[in-house]
N, C-alpha and C. Protein backbone atom coordinates (compact mmCIF):
# COMPACT_ATOMS: atom_id res chain seq x y z
N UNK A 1 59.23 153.26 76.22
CA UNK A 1 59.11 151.82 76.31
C UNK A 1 59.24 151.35 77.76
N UNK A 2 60.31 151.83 78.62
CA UNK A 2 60.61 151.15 80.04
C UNK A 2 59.30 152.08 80.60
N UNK A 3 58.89 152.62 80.53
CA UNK A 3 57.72 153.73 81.51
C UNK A 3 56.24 152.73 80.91
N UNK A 4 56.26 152.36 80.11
CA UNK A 4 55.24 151.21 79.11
C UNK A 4 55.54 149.59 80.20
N UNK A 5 56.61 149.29 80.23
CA UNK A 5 56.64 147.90 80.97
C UNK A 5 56.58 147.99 82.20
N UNK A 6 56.98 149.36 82.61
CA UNK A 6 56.76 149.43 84.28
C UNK A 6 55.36 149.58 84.36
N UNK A 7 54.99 150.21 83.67
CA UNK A 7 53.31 150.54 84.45
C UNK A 7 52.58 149.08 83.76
N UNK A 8 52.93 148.40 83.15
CA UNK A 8 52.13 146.77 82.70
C UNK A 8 52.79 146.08 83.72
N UNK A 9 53.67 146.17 84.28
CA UNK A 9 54.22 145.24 85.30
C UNK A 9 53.15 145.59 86.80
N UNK A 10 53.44 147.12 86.95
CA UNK A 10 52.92 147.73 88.47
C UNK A 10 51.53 146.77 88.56
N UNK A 11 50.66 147.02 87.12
CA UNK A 11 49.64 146.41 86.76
C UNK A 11 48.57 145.22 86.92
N UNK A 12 49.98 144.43 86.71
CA UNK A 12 49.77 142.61 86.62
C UNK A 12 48.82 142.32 88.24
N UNK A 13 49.84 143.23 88.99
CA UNK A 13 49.33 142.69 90.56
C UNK A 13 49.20 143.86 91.43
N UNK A 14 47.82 144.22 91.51
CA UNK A 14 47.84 145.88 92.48
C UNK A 14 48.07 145.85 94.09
N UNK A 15 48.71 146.51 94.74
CA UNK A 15 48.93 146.57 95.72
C UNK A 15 47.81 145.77 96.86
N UNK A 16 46.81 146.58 96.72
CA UNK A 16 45.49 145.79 97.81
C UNK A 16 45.14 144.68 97.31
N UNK A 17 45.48 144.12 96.57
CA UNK A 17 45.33 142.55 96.29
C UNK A 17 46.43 141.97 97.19
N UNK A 18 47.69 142.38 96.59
CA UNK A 18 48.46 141.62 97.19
C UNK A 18 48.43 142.01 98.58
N UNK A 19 47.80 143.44 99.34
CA UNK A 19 48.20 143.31 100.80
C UNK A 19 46.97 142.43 101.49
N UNK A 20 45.93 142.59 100.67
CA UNK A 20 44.81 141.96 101.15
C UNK A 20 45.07 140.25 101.54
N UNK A 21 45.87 139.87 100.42
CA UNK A 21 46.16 138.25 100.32
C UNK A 21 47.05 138.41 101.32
N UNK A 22 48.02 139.22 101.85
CA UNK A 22 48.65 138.97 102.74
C UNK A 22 48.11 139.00 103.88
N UNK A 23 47.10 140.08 104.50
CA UNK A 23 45.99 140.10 105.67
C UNK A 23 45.09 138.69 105.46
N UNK A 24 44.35 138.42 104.55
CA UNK A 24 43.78 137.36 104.55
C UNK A 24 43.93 136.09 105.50
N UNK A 25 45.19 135.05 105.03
CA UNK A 25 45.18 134.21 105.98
C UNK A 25 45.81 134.36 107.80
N UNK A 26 45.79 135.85 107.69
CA UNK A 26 46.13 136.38 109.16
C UNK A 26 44.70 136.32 110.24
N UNK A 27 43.41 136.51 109.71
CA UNK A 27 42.23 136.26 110.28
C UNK A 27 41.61 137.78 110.89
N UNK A 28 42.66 138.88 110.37
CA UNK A 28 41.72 140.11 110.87
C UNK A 28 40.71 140.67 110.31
N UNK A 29 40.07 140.92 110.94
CA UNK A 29 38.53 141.29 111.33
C UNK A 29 38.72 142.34 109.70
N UNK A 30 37.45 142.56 109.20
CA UNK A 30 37.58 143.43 108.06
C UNK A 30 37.45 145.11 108.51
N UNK A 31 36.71 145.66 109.42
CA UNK A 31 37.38 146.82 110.10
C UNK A 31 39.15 146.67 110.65
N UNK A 32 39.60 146.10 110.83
CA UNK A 32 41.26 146.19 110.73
C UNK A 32 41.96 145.93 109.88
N UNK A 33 41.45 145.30 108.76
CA UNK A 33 41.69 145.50 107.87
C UNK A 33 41.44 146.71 107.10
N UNK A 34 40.41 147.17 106.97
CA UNK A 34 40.02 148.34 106.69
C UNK A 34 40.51 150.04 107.30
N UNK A 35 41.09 149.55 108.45
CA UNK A 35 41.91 150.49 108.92
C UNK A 35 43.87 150.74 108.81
N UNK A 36 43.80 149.37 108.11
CA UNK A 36 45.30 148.90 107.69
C UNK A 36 45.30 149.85 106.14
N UNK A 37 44.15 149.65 105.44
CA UNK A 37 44.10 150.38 104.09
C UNK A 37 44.24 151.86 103.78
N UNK A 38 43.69 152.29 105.13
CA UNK A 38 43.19 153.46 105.36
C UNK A 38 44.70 154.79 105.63
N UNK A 39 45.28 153.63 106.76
CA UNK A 39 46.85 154.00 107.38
C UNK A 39 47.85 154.16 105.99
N UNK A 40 47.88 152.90 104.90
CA UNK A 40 48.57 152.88 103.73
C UNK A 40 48.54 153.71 103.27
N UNK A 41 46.56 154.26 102.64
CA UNK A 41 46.69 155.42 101.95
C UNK A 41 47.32 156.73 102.30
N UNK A 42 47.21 157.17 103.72
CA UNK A 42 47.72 158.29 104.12
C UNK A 42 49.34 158.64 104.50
N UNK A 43 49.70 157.15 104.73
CA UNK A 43 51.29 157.45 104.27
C UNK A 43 51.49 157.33 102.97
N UNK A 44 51.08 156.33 102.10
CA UNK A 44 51.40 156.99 100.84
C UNK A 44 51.11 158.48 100.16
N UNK A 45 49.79 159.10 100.64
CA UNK A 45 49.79 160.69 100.37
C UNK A 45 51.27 161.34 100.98
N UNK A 46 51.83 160.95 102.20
CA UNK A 46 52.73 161.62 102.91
C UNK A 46 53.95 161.46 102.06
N UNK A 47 53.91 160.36 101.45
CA UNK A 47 55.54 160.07 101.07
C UNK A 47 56.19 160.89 99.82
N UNK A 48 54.74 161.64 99.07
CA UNK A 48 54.82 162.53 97.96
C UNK A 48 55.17 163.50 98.75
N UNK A 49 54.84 163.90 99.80
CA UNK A 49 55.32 165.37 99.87
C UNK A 49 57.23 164.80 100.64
N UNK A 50 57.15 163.98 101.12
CA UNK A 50 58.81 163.58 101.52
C UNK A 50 59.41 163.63 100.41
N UNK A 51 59.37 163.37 99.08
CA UNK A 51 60.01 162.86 98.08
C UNK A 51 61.08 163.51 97.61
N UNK A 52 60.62 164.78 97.48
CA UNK A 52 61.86 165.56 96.99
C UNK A 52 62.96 165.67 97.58
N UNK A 53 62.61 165.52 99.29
CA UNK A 53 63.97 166.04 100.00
C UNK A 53 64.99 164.65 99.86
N UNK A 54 64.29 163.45 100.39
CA UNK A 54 64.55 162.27 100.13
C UNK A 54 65.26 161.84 98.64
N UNK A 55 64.71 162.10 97.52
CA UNK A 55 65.82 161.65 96.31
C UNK A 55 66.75 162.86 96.05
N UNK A 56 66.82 163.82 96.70
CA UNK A 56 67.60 164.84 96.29
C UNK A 56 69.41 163.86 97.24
N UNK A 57 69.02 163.02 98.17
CA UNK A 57 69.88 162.41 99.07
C UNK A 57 70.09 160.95 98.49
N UNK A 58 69.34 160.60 98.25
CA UNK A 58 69.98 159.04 97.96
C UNK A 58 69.29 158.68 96.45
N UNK A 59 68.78 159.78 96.15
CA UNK A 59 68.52 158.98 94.22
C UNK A 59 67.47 158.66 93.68
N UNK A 60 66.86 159.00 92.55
CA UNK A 60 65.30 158.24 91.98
C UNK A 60 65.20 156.54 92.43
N UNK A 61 65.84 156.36 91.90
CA UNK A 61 66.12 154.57 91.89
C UNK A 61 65.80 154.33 93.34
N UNK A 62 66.55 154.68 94.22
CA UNK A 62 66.70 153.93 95.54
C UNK A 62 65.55 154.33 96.25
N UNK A 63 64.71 155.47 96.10
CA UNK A 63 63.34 155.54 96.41
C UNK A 63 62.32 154.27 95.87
N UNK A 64 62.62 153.81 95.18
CA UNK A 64 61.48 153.07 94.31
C UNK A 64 61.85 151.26 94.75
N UNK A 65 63.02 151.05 94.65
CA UNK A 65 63.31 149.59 95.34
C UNK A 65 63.44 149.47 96.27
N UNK A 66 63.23 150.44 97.83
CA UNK A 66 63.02 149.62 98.51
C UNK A 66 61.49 149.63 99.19
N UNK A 67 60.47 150.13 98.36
CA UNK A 67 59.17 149.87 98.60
C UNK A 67 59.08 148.37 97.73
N UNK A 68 59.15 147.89 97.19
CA UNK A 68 59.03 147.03 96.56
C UNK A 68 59.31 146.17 97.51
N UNK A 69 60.68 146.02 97.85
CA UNK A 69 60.97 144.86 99.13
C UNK A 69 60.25 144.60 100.12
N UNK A 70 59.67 145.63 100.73
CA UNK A 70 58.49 146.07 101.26
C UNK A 70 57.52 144.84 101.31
N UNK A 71 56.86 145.28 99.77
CA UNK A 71 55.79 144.21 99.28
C UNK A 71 56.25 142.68 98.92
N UNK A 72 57.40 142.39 98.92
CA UNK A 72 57.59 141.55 98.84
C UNK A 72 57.62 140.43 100.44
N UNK A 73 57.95 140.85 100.95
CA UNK A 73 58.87 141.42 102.53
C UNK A 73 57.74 140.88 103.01
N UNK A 74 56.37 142.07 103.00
CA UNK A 74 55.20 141.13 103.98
C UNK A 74 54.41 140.24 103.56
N UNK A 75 54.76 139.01 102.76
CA UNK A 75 54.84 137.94 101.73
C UNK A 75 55.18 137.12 102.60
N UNK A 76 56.17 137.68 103.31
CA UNK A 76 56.92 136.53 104.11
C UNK A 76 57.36 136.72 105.43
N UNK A 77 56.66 137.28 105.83
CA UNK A 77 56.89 137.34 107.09
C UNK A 77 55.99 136.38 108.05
N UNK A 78 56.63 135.94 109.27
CA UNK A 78 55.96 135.23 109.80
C UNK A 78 55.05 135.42 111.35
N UNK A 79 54.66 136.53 110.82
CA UNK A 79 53.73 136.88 112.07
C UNK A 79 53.01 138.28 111.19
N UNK A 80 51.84 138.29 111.38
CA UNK A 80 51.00 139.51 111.20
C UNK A 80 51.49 141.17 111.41
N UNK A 81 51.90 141.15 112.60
CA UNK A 81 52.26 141.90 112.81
C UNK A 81 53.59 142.92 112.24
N UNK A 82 54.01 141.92 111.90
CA UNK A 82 55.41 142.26 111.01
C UNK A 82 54.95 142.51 109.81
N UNK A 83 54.11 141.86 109.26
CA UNK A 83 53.50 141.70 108.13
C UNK A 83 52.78 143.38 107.64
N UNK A 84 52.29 143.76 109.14
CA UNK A 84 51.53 144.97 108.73
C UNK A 84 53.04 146.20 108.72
N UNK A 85 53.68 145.72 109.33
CA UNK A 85 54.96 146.81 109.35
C UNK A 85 55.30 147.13 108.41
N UNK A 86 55.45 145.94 107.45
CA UNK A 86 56.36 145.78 105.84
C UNK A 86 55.10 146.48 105.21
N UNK A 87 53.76 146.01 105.46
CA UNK A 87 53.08 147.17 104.24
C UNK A 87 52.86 148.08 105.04
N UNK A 88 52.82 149.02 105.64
CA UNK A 88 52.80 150.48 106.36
C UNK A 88 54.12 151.20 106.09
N UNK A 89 55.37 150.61 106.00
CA UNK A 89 57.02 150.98 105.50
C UNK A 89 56.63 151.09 103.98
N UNK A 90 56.26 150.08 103.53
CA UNK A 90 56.26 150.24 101.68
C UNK A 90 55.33 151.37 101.59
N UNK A 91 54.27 151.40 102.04
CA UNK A 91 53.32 152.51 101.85
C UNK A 91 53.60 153.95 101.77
N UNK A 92 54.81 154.06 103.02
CA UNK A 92 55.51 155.51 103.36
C UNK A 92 56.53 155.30 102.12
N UNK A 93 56.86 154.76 101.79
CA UNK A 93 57.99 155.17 100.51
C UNK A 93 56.97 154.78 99.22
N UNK A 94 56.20 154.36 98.89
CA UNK A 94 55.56 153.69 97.89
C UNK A 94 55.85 154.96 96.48
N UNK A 95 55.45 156.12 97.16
CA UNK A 95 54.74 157.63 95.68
C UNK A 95 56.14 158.28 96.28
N UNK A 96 57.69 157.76 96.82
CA UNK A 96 58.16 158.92 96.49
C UNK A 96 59.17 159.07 95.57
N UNK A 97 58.76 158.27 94.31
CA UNK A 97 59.57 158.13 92.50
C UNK A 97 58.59 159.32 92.45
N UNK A 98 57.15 159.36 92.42
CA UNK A 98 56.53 159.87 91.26
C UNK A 98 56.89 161.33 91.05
N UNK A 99 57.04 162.31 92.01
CA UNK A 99 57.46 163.69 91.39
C UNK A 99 58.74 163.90 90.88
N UNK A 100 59.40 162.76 91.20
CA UNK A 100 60.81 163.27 91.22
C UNK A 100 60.80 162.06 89.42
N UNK A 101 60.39 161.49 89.45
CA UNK A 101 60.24 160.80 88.27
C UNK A 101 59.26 161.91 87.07
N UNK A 102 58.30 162.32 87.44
CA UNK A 102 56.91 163.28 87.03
C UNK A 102 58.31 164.70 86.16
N UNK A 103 59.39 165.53 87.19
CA UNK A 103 59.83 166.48 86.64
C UNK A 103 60.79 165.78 85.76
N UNK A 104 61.29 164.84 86.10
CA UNK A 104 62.92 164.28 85.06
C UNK A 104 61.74 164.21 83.48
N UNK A 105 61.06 163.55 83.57
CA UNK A 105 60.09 163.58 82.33
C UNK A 105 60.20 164.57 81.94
N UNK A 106 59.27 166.00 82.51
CA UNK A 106 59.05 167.15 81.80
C UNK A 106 60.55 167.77 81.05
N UNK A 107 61.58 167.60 81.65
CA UNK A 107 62.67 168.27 81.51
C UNK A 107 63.29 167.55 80.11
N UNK A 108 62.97 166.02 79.76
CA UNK A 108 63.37 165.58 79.22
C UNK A 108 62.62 165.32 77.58
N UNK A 109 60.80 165.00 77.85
CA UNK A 109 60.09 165.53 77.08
C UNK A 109 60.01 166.50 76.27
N UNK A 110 59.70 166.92 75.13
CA UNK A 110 59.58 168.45 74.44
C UNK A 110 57.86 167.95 74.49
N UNK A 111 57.35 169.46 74.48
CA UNK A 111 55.77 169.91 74.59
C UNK A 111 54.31 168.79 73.84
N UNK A 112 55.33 169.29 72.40
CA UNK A 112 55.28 168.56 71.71
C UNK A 112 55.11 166.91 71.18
N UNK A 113 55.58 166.92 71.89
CA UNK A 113 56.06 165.06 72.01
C UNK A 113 55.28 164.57 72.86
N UNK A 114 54.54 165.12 73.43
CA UNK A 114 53.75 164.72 74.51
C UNK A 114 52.28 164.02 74.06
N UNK A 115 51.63 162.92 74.28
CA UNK A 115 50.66 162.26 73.39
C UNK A 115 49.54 162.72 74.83
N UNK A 116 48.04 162.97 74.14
CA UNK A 116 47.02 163.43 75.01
C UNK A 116 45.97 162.18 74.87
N UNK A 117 45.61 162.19 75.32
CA UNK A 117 44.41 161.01 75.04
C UNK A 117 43.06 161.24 74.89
């Protein structure tokens, strides 16, 4: 059920919407923008391979809230520039729940129980 409301929540509002709306009334050019997207994706690839060492130190949970603040964070910031900081920071922590979230599942799951689609 909570793995059901989190992913309808993650849902409601996807990341490049909301970073886009946040670049938007900043006035950059759509190649810098496009290179802002580009930077996100590849720290978020990076932050999966950080993940393990990282929640093995401070916890599933605390990986996952403070990317969020993140997105919230460059919402409100008042200069662009800051703005791109808060999503380039959320980006680097954004994927590093998912393995460490991905094994607590398997361990906790039986084979069985597992629904395929």
């Amino acid at each position: 059920m909570a793995r059901g409301v989190r992913g309808f929540a993650d849902g409601t509002v996807s990341v490049a919407l909301a970073s886009y709306l946040t670049v938007l009334g900043s006035g950059l050019s759509v190649a810098v923008t496009g290179a802002l997207f580009l930077w996100m994706g590849l720290l978020s690839a990076l932050s999966a391979f950080l993940s393990v060492s990282i929640a093995r130190h401070i916890g599933l949970v605390f990986t996952h809230m403070p990317a969020q603040a993140f997105l919230i964070a460059a919402a409100l910031m008042p200069s662009v520039g800051w703005a791109i900081a808060c999503l380039l920071a959320r980006s680097l922590l954004s994927a590093m729940y998912v393995p460490a979230w991905n094994s607590y599942v398997m361990t906790v799951v039986k084979p069985q129980e597992v629904a395929v689609n």
